[in-house]
N, C-alpha and C. Protein backbone atom coordinates (compact mmCIF):
# COMPACT_ATOMS: atom_id res chain seq x y z
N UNK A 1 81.86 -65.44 109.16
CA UNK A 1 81.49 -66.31 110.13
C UNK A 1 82.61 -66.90 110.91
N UNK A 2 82.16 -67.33 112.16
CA UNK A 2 83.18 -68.02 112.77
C UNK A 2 83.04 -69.29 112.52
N UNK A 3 84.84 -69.99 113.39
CA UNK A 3 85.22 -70.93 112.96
C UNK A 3 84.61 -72.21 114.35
N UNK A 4 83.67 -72.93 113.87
CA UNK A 4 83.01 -73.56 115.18
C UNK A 4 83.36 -75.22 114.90
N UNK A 5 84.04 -75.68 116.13
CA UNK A 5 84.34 -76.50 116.04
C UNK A 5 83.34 -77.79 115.97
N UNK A 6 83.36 -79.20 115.37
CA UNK A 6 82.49 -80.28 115.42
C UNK A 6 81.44 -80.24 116.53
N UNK A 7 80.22 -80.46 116.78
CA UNK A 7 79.44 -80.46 117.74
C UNK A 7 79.11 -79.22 118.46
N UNK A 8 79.54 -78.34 117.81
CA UNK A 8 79.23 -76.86 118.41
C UNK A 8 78.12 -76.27 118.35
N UNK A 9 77.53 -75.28 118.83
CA UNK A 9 75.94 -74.80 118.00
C UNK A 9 76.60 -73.74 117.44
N UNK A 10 75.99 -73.84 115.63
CA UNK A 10 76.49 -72.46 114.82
C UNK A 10 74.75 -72.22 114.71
N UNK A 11 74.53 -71.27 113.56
CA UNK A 11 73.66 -71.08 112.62
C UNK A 11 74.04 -72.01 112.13
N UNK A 12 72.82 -72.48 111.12
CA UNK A 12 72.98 -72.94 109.93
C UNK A 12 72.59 -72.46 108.27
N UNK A 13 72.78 -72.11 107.37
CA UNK A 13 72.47 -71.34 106.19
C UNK A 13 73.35 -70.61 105.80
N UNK A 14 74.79 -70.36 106.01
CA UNK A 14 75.86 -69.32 105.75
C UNK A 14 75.42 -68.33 106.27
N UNK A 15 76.23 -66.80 105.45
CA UNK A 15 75.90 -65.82 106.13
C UNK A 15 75.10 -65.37 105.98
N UNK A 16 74.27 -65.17 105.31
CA UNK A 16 72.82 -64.61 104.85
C UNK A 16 71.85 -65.30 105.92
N UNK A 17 71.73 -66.61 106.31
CA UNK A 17 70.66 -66.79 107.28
C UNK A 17 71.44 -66.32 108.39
N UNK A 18 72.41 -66.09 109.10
CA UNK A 18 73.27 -65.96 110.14
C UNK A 18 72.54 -64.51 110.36
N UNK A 19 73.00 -63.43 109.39
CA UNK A 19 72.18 -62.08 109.73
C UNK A 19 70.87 -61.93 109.53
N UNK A 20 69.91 -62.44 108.64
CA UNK A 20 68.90 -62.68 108.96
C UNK A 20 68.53 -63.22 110.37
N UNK A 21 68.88 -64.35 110.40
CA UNK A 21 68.66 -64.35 112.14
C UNK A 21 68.95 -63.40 113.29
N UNK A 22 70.10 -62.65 113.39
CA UNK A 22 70.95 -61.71 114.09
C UNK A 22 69.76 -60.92 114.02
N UNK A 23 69.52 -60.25 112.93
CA UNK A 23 68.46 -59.15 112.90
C UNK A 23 67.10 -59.06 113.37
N UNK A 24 66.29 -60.56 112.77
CA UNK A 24 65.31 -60.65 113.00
C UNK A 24 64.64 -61.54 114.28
N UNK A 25 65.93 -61.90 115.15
CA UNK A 25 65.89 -62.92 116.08
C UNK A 25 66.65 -62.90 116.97
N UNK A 26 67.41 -61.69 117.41
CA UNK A 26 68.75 -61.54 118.32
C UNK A 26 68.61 -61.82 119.31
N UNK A 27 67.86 -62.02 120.03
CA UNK A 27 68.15 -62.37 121.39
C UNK A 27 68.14 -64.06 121.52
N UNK A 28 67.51 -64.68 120.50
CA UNK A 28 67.66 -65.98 120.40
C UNK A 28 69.16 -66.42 119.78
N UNK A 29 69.58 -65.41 118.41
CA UNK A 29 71.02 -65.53 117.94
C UNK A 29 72.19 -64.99 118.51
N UNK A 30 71.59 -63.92 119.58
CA UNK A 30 73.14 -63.75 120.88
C UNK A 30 73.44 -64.87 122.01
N UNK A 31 71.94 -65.68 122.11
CA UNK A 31 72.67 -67.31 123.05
C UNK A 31 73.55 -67.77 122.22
N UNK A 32 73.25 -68.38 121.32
CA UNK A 32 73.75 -68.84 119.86
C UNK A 32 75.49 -68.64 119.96
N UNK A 33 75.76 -67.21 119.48
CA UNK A 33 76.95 -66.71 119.34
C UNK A 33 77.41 -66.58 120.51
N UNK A 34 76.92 -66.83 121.37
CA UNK A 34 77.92 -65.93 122.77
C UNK A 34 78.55 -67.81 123.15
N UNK A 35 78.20 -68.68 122.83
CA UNK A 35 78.95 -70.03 123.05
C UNK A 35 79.50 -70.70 121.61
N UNK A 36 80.14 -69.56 120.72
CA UNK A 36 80.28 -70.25 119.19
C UNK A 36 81.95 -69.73 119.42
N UNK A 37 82.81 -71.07 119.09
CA UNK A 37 83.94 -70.78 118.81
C UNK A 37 84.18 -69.48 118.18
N UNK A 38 85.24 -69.02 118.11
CA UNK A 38 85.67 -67.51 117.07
C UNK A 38 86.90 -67.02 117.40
N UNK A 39 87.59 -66.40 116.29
CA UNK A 39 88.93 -65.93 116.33
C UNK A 39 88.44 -64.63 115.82
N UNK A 40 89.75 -63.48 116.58
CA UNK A 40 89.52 -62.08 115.91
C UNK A 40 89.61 -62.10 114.37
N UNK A 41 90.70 -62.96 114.13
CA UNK A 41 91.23 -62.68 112.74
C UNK A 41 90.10 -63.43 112.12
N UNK A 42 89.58 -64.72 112.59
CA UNK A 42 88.23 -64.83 111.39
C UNK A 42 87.29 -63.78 111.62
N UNK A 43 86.65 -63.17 112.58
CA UNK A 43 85.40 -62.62 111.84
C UNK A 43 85.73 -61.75 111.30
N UNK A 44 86.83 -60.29 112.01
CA UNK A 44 87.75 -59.49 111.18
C UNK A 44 87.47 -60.31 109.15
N UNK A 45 87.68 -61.39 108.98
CA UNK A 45 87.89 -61.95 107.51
C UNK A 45 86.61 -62.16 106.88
N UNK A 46 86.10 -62.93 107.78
CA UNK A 46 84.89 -63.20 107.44
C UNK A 46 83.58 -62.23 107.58
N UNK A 47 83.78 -61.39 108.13
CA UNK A 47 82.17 -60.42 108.68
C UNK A 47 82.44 -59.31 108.56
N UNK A 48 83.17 -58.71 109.56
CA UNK A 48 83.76 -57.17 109.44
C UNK A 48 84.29 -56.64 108.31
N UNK A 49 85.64 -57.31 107.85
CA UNK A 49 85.91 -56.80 106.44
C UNK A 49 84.95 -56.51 105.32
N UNK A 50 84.11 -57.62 104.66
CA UNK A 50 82.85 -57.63 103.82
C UNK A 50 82.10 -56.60 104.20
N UNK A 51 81.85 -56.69 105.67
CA UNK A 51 80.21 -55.85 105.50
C UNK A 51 80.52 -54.18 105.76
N UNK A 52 81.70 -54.19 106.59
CA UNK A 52 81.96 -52.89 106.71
C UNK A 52 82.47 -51.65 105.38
N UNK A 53 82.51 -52.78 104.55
CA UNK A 53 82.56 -52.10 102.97
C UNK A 53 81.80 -51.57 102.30
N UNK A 54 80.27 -51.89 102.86
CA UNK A 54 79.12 -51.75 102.03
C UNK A 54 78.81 -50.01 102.50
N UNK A 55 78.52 -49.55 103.72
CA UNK A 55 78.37 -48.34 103.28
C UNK A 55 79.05 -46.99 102.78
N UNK A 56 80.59 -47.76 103.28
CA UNK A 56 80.98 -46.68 102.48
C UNK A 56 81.21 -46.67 100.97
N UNK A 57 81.06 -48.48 100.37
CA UNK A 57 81.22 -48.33 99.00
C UNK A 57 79.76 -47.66 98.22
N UNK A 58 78.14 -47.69 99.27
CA UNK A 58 77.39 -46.99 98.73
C UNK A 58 77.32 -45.98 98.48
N UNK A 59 78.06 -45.10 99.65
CA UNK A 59 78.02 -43.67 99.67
C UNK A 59 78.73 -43.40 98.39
N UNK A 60 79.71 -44.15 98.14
CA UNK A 60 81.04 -43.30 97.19
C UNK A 60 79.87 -43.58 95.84
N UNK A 61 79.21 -44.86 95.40
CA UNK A 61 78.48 -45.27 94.46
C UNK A 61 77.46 -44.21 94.02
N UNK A 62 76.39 -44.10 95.27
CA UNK A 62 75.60 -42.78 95.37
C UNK A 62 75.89 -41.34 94.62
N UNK A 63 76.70 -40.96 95.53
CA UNK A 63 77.39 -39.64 95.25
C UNK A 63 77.91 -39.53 93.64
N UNK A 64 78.38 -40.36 93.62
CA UNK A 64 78.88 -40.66 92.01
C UNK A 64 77.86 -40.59 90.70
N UNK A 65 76.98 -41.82 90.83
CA UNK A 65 75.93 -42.06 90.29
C UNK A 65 75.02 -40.42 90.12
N UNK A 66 74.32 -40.12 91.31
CA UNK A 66 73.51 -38.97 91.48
C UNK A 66 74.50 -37.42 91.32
N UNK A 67 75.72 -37.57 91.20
CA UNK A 67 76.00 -36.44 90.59
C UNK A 67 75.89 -35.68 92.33
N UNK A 68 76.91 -35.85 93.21
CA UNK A 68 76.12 -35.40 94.27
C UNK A 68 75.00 -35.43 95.00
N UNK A 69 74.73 -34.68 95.93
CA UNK A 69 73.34 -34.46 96.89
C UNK A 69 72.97 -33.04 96.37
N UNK A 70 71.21 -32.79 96.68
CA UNK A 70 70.85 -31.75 97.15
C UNK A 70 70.59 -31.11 98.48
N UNK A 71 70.56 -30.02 99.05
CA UNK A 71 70.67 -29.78 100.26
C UNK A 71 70.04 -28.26 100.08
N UNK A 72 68.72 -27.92 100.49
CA UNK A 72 68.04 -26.99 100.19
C UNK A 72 67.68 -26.66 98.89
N UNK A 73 67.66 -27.27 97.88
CA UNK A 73 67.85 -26.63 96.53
C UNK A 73 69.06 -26.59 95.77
N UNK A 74 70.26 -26.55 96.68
CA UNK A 74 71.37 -26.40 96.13
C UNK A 74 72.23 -27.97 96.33
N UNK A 75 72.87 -28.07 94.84
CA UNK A 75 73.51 -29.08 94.67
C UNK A 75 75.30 -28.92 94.76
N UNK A 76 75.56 -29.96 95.59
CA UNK A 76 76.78 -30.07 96.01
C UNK A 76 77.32 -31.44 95.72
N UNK A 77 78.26 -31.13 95.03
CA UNK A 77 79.02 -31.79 93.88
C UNK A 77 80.48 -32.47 94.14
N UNK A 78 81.04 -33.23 94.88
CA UNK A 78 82.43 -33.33 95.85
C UNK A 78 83.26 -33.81 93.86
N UNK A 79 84.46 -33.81 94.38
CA UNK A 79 85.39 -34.47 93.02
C UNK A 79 85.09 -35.72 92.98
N UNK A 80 85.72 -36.75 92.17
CA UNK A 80 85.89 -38.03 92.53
C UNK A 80 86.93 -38.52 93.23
N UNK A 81 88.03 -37.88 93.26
CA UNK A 81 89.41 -37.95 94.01
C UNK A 81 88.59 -38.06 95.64
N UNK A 82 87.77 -37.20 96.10
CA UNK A 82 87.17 -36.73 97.12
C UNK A 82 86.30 -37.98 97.56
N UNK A 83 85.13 -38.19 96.81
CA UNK A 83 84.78 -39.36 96.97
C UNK A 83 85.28 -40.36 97.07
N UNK A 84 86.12 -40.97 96.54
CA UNK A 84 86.93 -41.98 96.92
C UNK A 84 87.57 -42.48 98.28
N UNK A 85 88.21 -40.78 97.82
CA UNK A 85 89.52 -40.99 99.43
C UNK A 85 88.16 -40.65 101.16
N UNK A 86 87.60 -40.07 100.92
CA UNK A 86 86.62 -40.00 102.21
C UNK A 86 86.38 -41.64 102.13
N UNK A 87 86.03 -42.22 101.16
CA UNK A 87 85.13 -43.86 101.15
C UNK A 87 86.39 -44.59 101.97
N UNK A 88 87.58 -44.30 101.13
CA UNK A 88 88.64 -45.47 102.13
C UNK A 88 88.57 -44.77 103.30
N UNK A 89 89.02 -43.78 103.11
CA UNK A 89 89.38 -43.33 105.49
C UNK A 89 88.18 -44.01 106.12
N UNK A 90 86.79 -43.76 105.40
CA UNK A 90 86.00 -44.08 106.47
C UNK A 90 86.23 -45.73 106.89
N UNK A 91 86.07 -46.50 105.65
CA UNK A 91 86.15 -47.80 105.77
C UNK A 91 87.74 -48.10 106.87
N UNK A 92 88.57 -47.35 106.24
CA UNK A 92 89.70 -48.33 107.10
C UNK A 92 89.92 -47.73 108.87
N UNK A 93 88.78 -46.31 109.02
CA UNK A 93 88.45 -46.03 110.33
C UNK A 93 87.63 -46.63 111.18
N UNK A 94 87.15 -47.33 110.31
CA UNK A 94 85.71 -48.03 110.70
C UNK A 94 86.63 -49.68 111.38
N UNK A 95 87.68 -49.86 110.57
CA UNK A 95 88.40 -51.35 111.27
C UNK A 95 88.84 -51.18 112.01
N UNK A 96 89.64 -49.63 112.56
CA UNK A 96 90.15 -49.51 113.75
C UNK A 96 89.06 -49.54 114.95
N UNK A 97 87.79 -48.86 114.52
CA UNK A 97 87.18 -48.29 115.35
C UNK A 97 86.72 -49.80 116.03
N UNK A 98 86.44 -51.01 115.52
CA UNK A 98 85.87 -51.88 116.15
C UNK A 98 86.56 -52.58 116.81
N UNK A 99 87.52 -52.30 116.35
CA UNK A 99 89.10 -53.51 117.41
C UNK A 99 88.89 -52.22 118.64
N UNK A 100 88.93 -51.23 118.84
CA UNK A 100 89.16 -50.23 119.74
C UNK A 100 87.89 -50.35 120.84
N UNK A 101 86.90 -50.81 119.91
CA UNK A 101 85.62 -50.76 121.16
C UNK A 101 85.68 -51.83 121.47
N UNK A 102 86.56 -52.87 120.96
CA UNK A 102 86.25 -54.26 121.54
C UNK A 102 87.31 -54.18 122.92
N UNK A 103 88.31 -53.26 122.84
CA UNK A 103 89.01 -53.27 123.82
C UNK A 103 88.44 -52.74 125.07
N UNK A 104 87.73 -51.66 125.03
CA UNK A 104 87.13 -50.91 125.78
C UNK A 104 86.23 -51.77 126.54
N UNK A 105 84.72 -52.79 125.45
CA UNK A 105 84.14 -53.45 126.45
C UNK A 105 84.89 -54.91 127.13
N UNK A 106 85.93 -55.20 126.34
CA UNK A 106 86.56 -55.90 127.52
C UNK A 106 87.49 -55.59 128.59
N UNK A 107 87.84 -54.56 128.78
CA UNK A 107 88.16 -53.35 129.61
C UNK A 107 87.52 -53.65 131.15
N UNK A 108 85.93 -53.11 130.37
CA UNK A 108 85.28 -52.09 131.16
C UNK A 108 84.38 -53.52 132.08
N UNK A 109 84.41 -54.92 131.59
CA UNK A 109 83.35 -56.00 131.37
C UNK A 109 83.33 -56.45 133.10
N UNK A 110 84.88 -56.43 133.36
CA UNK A 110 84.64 -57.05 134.86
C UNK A 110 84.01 -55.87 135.77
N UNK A 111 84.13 -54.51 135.59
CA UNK A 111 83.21 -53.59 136.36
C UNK A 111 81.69 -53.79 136.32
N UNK A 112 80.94 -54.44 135.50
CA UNK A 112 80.01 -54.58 135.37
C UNK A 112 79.60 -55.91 135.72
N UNK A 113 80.73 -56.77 136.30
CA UNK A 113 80.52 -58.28 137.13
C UNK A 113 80.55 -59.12 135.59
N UNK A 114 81.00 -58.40 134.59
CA UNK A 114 81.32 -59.43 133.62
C UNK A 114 82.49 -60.35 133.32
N UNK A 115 82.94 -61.23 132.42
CA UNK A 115 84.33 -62.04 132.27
C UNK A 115 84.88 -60.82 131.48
N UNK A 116 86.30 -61.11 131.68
CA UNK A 116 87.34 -60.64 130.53
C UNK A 116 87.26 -61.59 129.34
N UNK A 117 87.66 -60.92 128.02
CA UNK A 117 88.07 -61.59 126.93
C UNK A 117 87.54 -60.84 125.93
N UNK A 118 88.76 -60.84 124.75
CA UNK A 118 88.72 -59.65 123.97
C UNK A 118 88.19 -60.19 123.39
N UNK A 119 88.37 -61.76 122.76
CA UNK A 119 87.66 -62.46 121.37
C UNK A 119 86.58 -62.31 121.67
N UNK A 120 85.72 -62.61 122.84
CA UNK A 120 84.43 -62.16 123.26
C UNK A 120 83.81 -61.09 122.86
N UNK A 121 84.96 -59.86 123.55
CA UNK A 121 84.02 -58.80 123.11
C UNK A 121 84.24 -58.22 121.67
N UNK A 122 84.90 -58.50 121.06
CA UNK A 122 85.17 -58.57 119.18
C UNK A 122 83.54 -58.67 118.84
N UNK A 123 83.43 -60.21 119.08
CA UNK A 123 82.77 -60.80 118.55
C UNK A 123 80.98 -60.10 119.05
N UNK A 124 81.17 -59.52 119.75
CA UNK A 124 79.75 -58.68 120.10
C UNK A 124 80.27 -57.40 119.34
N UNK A 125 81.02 -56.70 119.07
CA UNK A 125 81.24 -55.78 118.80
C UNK A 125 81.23 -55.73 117.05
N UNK A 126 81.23 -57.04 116.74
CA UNK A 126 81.58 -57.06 115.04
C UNK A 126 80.31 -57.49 114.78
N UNK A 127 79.34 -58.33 115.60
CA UNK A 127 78.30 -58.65 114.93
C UNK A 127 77.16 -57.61 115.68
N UNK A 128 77.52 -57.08 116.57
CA UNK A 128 76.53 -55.51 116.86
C UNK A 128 76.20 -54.73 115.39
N UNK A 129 77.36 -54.32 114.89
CA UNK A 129 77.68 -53.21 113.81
C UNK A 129 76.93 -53.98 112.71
N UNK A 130 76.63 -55.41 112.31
CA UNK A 130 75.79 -55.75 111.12
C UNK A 130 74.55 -55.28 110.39
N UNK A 131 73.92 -54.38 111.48
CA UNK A 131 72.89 -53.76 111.05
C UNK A 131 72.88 -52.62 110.85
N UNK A 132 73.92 -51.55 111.38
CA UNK A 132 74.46 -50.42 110.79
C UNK A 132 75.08 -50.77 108.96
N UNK A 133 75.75 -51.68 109.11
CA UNK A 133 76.57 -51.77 107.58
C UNK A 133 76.00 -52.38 106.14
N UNK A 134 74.91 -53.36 106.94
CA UNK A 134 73.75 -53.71 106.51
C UNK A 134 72.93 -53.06 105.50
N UNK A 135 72.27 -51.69 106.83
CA UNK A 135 71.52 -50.84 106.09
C UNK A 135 72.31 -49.40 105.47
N UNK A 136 73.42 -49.42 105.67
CA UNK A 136 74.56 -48.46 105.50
C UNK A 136 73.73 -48.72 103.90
N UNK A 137 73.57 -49.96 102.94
CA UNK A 137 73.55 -49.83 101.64
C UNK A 137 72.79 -48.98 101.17
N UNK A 138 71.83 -48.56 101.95
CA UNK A 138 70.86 -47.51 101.49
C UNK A 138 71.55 -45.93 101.30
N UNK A 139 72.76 -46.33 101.44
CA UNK A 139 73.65 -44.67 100.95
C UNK A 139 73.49 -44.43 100.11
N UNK A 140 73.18 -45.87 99.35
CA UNK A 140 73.22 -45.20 97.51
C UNK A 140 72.50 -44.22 96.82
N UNK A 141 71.35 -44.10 97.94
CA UNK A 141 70.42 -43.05 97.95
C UNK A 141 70.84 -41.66 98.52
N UNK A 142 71.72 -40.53 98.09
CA UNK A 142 71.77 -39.35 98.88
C UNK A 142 70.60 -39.01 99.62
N UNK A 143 71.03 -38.46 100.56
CA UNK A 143 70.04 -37.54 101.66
C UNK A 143 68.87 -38.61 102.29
N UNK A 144 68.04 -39.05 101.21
CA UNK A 144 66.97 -39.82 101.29
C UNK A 144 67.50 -41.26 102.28
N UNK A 145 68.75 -41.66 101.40
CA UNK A 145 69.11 -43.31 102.53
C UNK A 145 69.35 -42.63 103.66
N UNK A 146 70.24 -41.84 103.78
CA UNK A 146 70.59 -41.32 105.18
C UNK A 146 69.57 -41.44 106.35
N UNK A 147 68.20 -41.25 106.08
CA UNK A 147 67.39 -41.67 107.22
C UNK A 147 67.37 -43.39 107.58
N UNK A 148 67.24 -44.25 106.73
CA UNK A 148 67.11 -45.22 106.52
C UNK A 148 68.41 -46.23 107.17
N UNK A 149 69.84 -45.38 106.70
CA UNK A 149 71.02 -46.14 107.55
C UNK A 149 71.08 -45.46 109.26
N UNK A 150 70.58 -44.58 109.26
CA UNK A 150 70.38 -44.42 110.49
C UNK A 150 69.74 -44.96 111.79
N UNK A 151 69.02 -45.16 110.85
CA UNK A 151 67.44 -46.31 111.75
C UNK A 151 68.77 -47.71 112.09
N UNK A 152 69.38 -48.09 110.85
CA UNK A 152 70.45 -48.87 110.96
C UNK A 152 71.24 -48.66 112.15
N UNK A 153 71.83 -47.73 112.32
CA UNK A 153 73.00 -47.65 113.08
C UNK A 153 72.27 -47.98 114.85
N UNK A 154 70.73 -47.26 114.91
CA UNK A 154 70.17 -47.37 116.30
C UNK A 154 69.89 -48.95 116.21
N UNK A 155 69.56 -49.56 115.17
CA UNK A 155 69.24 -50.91 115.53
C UNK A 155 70.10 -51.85 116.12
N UNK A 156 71.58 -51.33 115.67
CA UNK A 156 72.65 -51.89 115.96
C UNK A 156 73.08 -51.63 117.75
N UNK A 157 72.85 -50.67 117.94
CA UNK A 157 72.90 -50.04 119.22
C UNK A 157 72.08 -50.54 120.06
N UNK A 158 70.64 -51.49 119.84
CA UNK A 158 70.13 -51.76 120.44
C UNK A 158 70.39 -53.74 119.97
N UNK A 159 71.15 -54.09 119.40
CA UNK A 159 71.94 -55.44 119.22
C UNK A 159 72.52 -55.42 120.56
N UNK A 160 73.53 -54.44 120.21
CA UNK A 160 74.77 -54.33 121.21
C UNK A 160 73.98 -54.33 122.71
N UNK A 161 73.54 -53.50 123.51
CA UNK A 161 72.84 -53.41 124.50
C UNK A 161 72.26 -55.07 124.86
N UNK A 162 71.44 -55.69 123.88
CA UNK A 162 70.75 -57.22 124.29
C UNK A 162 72.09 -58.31 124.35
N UNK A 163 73.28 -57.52 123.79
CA UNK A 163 74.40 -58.82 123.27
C UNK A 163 74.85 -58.43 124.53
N UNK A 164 74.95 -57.22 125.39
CA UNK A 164 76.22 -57.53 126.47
C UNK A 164 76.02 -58.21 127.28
N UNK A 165 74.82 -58.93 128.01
CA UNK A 165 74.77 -59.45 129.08
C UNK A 165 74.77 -61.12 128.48
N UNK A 166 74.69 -61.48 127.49
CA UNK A 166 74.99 -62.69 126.80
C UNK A 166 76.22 -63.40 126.65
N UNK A 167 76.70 -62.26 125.92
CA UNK A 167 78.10 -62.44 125.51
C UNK A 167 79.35 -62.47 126.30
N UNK A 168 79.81 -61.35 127.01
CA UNK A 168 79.91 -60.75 128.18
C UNK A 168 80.25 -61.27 129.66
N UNK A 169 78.71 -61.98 129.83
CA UNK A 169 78.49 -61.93 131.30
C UNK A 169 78.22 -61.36 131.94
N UNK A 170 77.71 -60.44 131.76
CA UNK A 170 77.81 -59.26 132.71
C UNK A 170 76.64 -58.73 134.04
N UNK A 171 76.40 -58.40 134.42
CA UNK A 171 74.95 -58.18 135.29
C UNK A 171 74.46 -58.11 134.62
N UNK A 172 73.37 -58.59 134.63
CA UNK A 172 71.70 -58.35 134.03
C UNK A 172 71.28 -56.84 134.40
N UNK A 173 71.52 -56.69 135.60
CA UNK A 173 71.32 -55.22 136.78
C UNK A 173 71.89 -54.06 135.77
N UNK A 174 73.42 -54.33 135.45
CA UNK A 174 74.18 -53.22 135.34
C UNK A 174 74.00 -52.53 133.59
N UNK A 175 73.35 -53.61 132.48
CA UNK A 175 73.45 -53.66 131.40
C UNK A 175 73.04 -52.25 131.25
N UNK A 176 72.29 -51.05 131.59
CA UNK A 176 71.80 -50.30 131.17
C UNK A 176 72.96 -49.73 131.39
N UNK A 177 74.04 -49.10 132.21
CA UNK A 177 74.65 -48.48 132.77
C UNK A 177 76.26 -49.08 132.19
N UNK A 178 76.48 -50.37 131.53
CA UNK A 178 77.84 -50.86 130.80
C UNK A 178 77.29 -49.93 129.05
N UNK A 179 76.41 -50.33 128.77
CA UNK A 179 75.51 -49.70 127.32
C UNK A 179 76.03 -47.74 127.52
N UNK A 180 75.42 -47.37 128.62
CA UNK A 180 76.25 -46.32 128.48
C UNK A 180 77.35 -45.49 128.01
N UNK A 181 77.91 -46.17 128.60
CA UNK A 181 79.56 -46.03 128.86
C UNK A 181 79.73 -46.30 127.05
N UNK A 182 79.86 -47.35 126.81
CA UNK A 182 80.03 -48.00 124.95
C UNK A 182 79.24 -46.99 124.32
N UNK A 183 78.18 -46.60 124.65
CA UNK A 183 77.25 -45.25 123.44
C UNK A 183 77.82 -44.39 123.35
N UNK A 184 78.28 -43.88 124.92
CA UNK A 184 79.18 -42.89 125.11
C UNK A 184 80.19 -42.19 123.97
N UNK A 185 81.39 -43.52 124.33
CA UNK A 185 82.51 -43.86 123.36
C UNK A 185 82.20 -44.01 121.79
N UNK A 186 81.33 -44.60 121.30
CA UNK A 186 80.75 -44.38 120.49
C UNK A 186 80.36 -43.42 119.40
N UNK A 187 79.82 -42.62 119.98
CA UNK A 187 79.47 -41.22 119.76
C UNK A 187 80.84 -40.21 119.40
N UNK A 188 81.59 -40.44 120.67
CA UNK A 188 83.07 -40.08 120.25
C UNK A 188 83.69 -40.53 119.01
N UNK A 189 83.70 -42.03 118.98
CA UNK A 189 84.57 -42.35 117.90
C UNK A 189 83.90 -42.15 116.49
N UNK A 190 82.18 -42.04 116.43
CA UNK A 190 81.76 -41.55 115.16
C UNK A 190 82.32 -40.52 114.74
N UNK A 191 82.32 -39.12 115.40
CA UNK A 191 82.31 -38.34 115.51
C UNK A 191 83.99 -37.84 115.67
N UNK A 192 84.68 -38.75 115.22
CA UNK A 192 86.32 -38.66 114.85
C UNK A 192 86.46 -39.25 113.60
N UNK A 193 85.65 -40.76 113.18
CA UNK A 193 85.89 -41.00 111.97
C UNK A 193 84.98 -39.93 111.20
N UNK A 194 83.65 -39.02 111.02
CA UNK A 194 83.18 -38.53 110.28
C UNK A 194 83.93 -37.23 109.94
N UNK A 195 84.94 -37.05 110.91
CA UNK A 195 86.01 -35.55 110.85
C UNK A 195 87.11 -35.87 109.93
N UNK A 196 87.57 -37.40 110.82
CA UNK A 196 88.92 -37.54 109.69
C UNK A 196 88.49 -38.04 107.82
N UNK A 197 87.27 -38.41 107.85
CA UNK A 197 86.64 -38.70 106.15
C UNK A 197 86.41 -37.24 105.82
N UNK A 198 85.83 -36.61 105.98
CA UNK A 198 85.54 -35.22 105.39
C UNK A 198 87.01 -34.54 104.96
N UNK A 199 88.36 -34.81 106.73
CA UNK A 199 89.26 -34.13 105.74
C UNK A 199 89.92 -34.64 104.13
N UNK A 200 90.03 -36.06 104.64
CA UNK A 200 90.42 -36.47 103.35
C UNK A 200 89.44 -36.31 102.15
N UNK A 201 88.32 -36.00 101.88
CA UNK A 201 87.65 -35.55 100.84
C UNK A 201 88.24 -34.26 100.48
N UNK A 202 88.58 -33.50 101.94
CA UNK A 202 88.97 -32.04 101.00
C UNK A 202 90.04 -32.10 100.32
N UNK A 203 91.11 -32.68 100.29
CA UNK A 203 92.14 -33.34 99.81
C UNK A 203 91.74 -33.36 98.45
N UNK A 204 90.78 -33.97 98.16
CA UNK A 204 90.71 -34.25 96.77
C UNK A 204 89.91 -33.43 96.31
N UNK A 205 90.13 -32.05 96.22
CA UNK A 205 89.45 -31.17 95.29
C UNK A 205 88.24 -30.35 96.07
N UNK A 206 88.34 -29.50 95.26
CA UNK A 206 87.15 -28.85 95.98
C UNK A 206 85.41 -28.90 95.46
N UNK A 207 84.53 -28.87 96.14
CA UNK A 207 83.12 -29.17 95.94
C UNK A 207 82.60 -27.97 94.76
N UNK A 208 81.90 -28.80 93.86
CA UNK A 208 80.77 -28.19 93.16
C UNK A 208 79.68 -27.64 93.87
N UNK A 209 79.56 -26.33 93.72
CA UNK A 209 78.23 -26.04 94.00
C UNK A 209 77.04 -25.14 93.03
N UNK A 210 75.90 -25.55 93.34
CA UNK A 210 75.12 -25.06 91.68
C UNK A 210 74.11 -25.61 92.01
């Protein structure tokens, strides 16, 4: 959570009502946050660090636990060296990846008739991802969570989209077309951290299969 000074509007309930609200109430909890004091380095401490741990510590838990996934019938078995080291890259790709998009939508914010400011866009960018990391816990389930953190990751995508014109500033007009651009990038940067975790799994041994 952020650090809100005397007389400020926070949540109230710690963090558990904070994302409960976020989730079940966002467009009422992006007024909220988009006028709440905040430093990178607190939510980075407070939000991002914690939650961005959870799916990859499920996946590694999962995989472990269940002895692997199945995938047609056939079971595929990674090392534990493997599991592990994929769990950190992803996690510590996952901290770059949000400082990086926060740069981008404060970048991109005055093209879209929005303010500059990075703490700003951090702070949409760290509490967007809560419902991806959220439901990320359902990794613990091979194959099966995977639908389930997914639904996650679009919910988050559709955080982000209601948070930019809040947070931001930005046109009301242009929001479909700033959302773009960030899905865009997005997509990219998944799709670099899910390359650089896989290599480091191969690193650690090679897969069971049976």
């Amino acid at each position: 959570m952020t650090e809100a000074e005397p007389g400020e509007p926070r949540i109230p309930g710690g963090p558990v009502a904070r994302m409960l609200n976020l989730l079940l109430h966002p467009a009422e909890t992006w007024e909220v946050l988009a006028d709440e004091p905040a430093t990178i380095e607190g939510l980075y401490r407070h939000w991002v660090l914690p939650l961005a741990a959870l799916p990859a510590a499920a996946t590694a838990v999962g995989l472990i636990s269940f002895h692997g996934f199945v995938l047609f019938g056939t079971r595929y078995q990674p090392s534990f060296l493997s599991i592990i080291g994929g769990g950190l890259a992803e996690y510590v790709l996952i901290l770059i990846a949000t400082y990086l998009m926060a740069v981008i939508v404060d970048v991109a914010s005055p093209r879209f008739g929005g303010d500059r400011g990075l703490t700003q866009a951090f702070k949409l960018v760290a509490y967007s991802g809560t419902s991806a990391w959220v439901f990320g816990l359902f990794a613990l389930l091979p194959m099966a969570g995977e639908l389930i953190a997914f639904l996650g990751c679009l919910y988050s995508l559709y955080l982000l989209y209601l948070g930019l014109p809040r947070v931001m500033r930005s046109n009301p007009d242009s929001t479909l077309t700033y959302f773009g651009l960030i899905l865009a990038i997005s997509v990219l940067m998944f799709a670099v951290i899910n390359t650089v975790s896989h290599n480091v799994s191969d690193v650690g041994g090679p897969v069971r299969i049976y």
